[in-house]
Protein backbone atom coordinates (compact mmCIF):
# COMPACT_ATOMS: atom_id res chain seq x y z
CA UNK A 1 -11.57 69.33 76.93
CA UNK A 2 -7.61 68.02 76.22
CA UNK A 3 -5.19 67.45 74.06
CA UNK A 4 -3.61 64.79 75.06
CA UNK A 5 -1.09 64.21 72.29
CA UNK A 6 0.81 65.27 69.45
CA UNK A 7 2.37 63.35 66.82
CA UNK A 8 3.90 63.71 62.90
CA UNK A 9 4.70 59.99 61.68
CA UNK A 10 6.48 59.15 57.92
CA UNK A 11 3.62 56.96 56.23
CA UNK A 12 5.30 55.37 53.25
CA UNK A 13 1.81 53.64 52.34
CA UNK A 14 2.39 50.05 50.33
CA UNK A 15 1.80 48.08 53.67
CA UNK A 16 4.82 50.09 54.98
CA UNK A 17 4.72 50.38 58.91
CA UNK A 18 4.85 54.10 59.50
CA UNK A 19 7.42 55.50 61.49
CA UNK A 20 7.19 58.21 64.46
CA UNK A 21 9.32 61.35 63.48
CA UNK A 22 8.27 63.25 66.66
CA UNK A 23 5.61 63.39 69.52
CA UNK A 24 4.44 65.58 72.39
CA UNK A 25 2.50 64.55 75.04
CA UNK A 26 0.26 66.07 78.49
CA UNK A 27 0.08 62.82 80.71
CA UNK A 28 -0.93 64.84 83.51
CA UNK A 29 -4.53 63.70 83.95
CA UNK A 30 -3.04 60.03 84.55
CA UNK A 31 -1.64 58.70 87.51
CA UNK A 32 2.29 58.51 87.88
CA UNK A 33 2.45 55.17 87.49
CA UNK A 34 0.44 54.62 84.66
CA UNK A 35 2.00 57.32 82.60
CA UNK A 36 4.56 55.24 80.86
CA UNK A 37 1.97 52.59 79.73
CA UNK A 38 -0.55 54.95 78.44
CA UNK A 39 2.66 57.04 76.43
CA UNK A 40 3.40 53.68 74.81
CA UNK A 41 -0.54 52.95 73.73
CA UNK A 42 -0.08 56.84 72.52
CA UNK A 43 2.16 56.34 70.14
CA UNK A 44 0.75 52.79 69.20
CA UNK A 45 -2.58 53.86 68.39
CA UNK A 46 -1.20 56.97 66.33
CA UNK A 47 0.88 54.50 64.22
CA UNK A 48 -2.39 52.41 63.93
CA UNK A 49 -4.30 54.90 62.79
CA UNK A 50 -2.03 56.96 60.53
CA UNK A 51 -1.12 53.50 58.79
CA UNK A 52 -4.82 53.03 57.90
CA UNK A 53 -5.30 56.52 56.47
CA UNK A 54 -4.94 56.94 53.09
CA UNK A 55 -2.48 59.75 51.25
CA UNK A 56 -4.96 63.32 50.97
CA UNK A 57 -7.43 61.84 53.83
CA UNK A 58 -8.22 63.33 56.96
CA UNK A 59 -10.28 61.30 60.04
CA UNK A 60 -11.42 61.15 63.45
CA UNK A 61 -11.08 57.78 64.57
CA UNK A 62 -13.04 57.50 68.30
CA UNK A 63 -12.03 54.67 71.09
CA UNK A 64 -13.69 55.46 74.36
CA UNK A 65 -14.10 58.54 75.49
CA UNK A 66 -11.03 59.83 73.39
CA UNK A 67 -10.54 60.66 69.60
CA UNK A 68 -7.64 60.42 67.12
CA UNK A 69 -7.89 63.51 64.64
CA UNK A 70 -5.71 61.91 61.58
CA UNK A 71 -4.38 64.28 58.49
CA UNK A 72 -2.42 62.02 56.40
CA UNK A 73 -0.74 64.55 54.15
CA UNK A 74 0.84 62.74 51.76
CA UNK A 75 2.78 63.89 49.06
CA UNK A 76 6.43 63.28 48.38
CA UNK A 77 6.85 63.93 51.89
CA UNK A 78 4.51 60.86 52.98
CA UNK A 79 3.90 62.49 56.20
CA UNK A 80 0.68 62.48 58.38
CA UNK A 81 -0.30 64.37 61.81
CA UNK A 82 -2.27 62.91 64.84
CA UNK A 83 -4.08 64.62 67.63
CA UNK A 84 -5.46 62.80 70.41
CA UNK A 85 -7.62 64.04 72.26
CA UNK A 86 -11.02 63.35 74.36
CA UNK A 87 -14.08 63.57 72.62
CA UNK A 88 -14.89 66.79 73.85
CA UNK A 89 -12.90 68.43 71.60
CA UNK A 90 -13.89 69.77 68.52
CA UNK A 91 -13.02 68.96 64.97
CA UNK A 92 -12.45 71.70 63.16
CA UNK A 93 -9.85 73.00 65.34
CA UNK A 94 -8.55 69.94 65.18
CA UNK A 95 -7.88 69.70 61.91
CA UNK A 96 -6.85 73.48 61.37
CA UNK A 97 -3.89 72.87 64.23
CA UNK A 98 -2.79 69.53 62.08
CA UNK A 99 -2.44 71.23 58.65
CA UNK A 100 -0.72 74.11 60.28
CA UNK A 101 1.63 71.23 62.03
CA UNK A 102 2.60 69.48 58.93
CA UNK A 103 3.30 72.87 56.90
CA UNK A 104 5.69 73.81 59.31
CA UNK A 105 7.39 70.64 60.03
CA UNK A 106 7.61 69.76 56.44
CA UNK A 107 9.33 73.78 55.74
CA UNK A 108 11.41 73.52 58.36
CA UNK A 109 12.57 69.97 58.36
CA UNK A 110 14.50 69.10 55.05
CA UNK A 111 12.53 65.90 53.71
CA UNK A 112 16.53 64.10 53.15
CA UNK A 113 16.33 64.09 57.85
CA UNK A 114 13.56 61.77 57.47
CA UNK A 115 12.34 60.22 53.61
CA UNK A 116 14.25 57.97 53.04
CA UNK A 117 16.34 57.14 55.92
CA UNK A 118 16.03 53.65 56.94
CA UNK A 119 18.12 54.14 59.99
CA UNK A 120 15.22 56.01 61.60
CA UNK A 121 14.32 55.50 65.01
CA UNK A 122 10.97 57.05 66.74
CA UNK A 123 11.09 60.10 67.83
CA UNK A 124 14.19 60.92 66.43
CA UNK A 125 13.28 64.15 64.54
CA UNK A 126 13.33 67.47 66.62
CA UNK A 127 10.64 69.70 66.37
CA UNK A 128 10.30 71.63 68.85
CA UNK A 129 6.89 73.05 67.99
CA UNK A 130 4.79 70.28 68.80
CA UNK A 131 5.30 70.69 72.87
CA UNK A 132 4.23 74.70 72.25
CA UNK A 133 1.84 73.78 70.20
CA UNK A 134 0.71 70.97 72.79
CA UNK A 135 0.43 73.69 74.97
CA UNK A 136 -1.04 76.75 73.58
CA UNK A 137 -3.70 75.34 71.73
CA UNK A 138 -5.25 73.00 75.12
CA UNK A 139 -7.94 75.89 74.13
CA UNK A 140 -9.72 75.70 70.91
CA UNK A 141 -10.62 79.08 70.64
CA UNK A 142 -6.46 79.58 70.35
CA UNK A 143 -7.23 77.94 66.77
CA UNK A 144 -8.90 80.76 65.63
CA UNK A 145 -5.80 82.33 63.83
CA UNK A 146 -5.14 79.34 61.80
CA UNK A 147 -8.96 79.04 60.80
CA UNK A 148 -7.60 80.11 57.16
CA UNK A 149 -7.70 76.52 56.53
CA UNK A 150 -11.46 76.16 56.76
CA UNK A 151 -11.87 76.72 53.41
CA UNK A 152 -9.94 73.70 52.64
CA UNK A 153 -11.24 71.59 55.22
CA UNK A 154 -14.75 72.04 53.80
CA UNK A 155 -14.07 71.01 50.35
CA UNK A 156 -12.08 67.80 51.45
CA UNK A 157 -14.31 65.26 53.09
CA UNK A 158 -13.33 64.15 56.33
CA UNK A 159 -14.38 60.90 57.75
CA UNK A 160 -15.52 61.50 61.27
CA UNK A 161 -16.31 59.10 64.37
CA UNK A 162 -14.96 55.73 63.08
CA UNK A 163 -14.16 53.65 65.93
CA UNK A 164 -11.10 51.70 65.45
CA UNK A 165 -12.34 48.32 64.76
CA UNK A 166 -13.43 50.47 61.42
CA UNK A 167 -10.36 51.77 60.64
CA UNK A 168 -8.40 47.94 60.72
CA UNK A 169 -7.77 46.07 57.70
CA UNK A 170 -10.71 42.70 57.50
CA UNK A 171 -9.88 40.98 59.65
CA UNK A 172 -7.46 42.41 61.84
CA UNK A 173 -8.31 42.57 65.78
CA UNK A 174 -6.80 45.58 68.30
CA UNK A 175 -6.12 42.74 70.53
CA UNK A 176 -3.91 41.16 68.01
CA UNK A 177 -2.52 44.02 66.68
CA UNK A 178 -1.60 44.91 70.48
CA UNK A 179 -0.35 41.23 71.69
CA UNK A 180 1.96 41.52 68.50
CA UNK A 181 3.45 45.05 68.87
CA UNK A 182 7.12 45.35 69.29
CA UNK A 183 6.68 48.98 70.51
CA UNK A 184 4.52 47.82 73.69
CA UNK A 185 6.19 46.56 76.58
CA UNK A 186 4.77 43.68 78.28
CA UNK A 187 4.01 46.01 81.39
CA UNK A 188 1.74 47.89 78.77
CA UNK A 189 -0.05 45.09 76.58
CA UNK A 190 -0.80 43.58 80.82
CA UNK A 191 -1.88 47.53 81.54
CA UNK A 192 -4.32 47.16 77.86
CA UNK A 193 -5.69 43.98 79.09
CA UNK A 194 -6.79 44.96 82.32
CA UNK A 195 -8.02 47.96 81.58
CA UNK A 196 -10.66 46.45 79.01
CA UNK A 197 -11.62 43.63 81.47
CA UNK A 198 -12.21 46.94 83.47
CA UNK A 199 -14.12 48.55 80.90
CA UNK A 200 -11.78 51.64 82.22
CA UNK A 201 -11.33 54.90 80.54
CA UNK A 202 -8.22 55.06 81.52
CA UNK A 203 -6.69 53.56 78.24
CA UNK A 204 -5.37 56.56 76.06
CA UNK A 205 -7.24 56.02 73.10
């Protein structure tokens, strides 16, 4: 089992587009040369997804043979957390390492860096955390400590194993969604096309 990505993302809801703050990534398990297309689909699918999760929600959203864990926090914050990982990994955990990820980030980073700022660009928050957390928690049983969260977790419902098509808006299509993106290169959205006439599981999500 892998983690295969971190990510906190400003979600101002309203049919807002939700902005990256910060991301962490292990592209090891991909080739060298397709590392730069998958990063891109990465961060792509955790905008998708954390756009399409409503304020207090939590979900795992599953493409492939990988799964988005989504925790849109909300609040006057409007910040949500997404780990990607493959579908081997469990949920709880999941979730536990996402809570603890947005209570740090939101009492260490003063909300005025990032809500408002319309001069954002991704990625432009530092947190330095998400690469050790990346990193230490690769094993779920490292979760353990921040299992004080379970209580929580079972008293909010969390919507588990939608696949993306059931996370998009009627009548919105990943293809479109993709072809349209101004965060994909063109080497990428060619890189998402071949790998689905492929059937490959070598997309990220």
């Amino acid at each position: 089992m892998k983690i295969l990505s971190l990510s906190i993302l400003l979600v101002p809801g309203n049919g807002q587009q939700a902005t990256l703050l910060c991301s962490a990534s292990d592209l090891s398990s991909f080739s060298f040369y397709q590392r730069g297309s998958v990063g891109e689909f990465m961060s792509f699918m955790a905008k998708t997804v954390a756009e399409r999760t409503e304020a207090g929600q939590r979900q795992s959203v599953q493409e492939r043979d990988n799964v988005a864990h989504v925790y849109n926090r909300g609040g006057a914050e409007q910040v949500a957390a997404v780990l990607v990982a493959d579908a081997e990994y469990p949920v709880r955990p999941a979730f536990s390492l996402l809570a603890k990820l947005l209570e740090e980030f939101t009492a260490a980073v003063p909300q005025a860096a990032y809500n408002p700022n319309p001069a954002l660009t991704p990625n432009s928050i530092a947190f330095p955390q998400l690469a050790q957390y990346l990193a230490k928690y690769q094993d779920p049983k490292q979760a353990d400590t921040i299992l004080r969260v379970q209580a929580e977790l079972d008293e909010t419902k969390i919507i588990l194993h939608k696949t993306i098509e059931g996370v998009l808006q009627r009548g919105e299509k990943l293809d479109n969604l993709v072809e349209r993106s101004n965060n994909l290169s063109a080497q990428s959205k060619m890189f998402y096309k071949t790998a689905k006439k492929q059937n490959s599981c070598c997309v990220i999500m």
